[in-house]
PDB file of N, CA and C in Angstrom:
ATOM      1  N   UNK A   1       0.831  -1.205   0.000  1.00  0.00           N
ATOM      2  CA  UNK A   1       0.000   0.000   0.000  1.00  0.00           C
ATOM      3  C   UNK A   1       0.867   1.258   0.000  1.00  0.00           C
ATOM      4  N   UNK A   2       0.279   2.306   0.681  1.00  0.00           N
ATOM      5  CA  UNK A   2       1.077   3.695   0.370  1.00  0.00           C
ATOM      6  C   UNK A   2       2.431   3.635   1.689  1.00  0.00           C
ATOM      7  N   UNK A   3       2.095   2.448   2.349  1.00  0.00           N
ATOM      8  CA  UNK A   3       2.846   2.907   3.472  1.00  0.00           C
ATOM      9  C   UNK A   3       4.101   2.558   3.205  1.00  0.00           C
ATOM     10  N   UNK A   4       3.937   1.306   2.235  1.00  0.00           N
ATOM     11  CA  UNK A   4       5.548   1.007   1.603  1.00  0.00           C
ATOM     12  C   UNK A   4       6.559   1.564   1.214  1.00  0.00           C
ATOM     13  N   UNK A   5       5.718   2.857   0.341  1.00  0.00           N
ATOM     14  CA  UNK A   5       6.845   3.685   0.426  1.00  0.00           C
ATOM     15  C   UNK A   5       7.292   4.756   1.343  1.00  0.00           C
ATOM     16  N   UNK A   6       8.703   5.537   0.827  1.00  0.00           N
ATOM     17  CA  UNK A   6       9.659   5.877   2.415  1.00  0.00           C
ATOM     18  C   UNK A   6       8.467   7.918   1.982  1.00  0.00           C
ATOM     19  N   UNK A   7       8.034   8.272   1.138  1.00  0.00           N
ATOM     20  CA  UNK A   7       7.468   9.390   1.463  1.00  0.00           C
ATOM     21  C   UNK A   7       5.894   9.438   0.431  1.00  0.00           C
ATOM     22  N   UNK A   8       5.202  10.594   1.030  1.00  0.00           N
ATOM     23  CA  UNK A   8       4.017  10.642   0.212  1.00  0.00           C
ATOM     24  C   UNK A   8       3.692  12.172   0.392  1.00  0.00           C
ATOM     25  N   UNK A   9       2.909  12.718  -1.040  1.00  0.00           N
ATOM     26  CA  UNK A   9       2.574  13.962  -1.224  1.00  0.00           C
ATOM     27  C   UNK A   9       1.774  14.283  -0.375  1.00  0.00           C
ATOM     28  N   UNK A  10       0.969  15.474   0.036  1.00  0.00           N
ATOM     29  CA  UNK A  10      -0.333  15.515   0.615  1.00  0.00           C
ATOM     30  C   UNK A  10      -1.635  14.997   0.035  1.00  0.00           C
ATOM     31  N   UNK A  11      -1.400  14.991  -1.649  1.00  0.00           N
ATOM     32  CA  UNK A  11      -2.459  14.797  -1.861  1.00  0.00           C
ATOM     33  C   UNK A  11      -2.969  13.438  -1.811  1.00  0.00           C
ATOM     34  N   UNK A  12      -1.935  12.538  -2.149  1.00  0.00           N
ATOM     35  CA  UNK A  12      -2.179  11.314  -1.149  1.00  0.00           C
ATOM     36  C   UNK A  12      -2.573  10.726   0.226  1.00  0.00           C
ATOM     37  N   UNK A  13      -2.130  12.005   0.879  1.00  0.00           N
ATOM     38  CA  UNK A  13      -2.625  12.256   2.788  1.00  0.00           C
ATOM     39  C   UNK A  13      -3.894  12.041   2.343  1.00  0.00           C
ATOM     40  N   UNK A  14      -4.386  12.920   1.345  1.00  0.00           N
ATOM     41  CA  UNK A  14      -5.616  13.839   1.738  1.00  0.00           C
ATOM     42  C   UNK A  14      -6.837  11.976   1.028  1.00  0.00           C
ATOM     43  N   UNK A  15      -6.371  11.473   0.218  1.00  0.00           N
ATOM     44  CA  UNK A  15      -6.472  10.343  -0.614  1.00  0.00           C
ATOM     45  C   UNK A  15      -7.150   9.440   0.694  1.00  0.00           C
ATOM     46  N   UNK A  16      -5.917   9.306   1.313  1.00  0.00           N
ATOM     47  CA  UNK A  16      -5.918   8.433   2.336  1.00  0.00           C
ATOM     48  C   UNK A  16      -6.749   8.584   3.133  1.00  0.00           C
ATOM     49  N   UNK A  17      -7.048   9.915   3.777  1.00  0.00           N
ATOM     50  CA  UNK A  17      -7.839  10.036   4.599  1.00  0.00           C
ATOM     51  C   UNK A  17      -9.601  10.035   4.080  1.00  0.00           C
ATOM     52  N   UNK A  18     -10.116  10.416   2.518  1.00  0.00           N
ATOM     53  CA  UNK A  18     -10.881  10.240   2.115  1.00  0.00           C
ATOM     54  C   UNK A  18     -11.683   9.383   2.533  1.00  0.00           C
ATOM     55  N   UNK A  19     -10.439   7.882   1.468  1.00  0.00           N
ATOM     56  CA  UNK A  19     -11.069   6.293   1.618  1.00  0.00           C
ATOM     57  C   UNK A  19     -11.410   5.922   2.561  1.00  0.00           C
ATOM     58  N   UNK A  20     -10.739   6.256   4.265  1.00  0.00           N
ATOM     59  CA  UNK A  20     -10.706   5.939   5.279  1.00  0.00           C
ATOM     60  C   UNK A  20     -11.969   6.498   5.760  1.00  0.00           C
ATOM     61  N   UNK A  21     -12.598   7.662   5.483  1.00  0.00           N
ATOM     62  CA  UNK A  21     -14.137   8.553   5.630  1.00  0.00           C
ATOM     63  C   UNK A  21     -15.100   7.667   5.203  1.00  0.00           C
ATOM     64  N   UNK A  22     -14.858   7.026   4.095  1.00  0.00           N
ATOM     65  CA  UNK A  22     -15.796   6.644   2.904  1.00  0.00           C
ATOM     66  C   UNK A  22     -16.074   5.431   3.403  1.00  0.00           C
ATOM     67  N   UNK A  23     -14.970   4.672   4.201  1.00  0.00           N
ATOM     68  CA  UNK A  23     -15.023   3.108   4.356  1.00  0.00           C
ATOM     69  C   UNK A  23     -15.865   3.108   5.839  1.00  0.00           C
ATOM     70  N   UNK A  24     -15.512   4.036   6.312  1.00  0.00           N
ATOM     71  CA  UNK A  24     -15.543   3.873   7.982  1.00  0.00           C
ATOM     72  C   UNK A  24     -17.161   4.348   8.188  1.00  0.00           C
ATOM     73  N   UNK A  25     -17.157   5.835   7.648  1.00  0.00           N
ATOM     74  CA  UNK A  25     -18.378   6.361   7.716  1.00  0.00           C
ATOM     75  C   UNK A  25     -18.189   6.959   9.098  1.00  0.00           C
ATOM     76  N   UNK A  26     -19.639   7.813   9.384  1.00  0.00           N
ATOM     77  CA  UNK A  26     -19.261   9.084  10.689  1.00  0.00           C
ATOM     78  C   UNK A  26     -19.780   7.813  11.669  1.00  0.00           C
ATOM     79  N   UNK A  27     -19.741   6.500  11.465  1.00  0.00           N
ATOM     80  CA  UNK A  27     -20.351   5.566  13.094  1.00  0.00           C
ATOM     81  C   UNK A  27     -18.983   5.480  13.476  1.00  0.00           C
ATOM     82  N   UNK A  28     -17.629   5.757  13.234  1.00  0.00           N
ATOM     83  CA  UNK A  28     -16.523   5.823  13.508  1.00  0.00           C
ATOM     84  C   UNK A  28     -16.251   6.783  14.803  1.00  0.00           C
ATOM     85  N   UNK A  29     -16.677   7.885  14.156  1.00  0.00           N
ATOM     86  CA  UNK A  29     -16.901   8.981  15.012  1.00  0.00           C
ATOM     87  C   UNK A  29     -17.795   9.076  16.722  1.00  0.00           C
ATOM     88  N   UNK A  30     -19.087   8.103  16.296  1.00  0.00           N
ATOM     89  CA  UNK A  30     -20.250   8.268  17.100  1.00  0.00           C
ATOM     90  C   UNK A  30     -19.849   7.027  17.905  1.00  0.00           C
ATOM     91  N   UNK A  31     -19.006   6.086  17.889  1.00  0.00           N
ATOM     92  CA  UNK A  31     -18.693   4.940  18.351  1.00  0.00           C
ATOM     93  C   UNK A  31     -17.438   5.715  19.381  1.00  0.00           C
ATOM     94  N   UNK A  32     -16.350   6.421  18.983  1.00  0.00           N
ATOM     95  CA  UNK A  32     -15.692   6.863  19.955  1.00  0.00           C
ATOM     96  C   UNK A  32     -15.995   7.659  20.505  1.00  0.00           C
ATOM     97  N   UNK A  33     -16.985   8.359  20.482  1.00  0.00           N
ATOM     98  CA  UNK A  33     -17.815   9.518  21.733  1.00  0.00           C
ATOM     99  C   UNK A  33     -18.782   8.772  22.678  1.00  0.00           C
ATOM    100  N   UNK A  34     -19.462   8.090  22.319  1.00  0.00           N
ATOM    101  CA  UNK A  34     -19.696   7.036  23.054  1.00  0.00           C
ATOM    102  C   UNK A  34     -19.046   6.537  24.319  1.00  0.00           C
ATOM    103  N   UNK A  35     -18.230   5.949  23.427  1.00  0.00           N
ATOM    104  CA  UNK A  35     -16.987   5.251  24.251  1.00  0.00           C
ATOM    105  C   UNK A  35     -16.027   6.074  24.760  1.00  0.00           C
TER     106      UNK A  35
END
């Protein structure tokens, strides 16, 4: 994956953090306030 390599642009940050929105969804969010 991206982590393999030794650096990454932001816009890949920004990539990353997308998919991670998209996959997870805001119960990510509502699960650690919760908790």
């Amino acid at each position: 994956m991206i982590w393999q390599r030794g650096s990454y642009d932001m816009t890949e940050i920004v990539q990353m953090f997308s998919v991670a929105i998209l996959f997870t969804g805001k119960d990510t969010v509502d699960y650690r306030s919760t908790n």
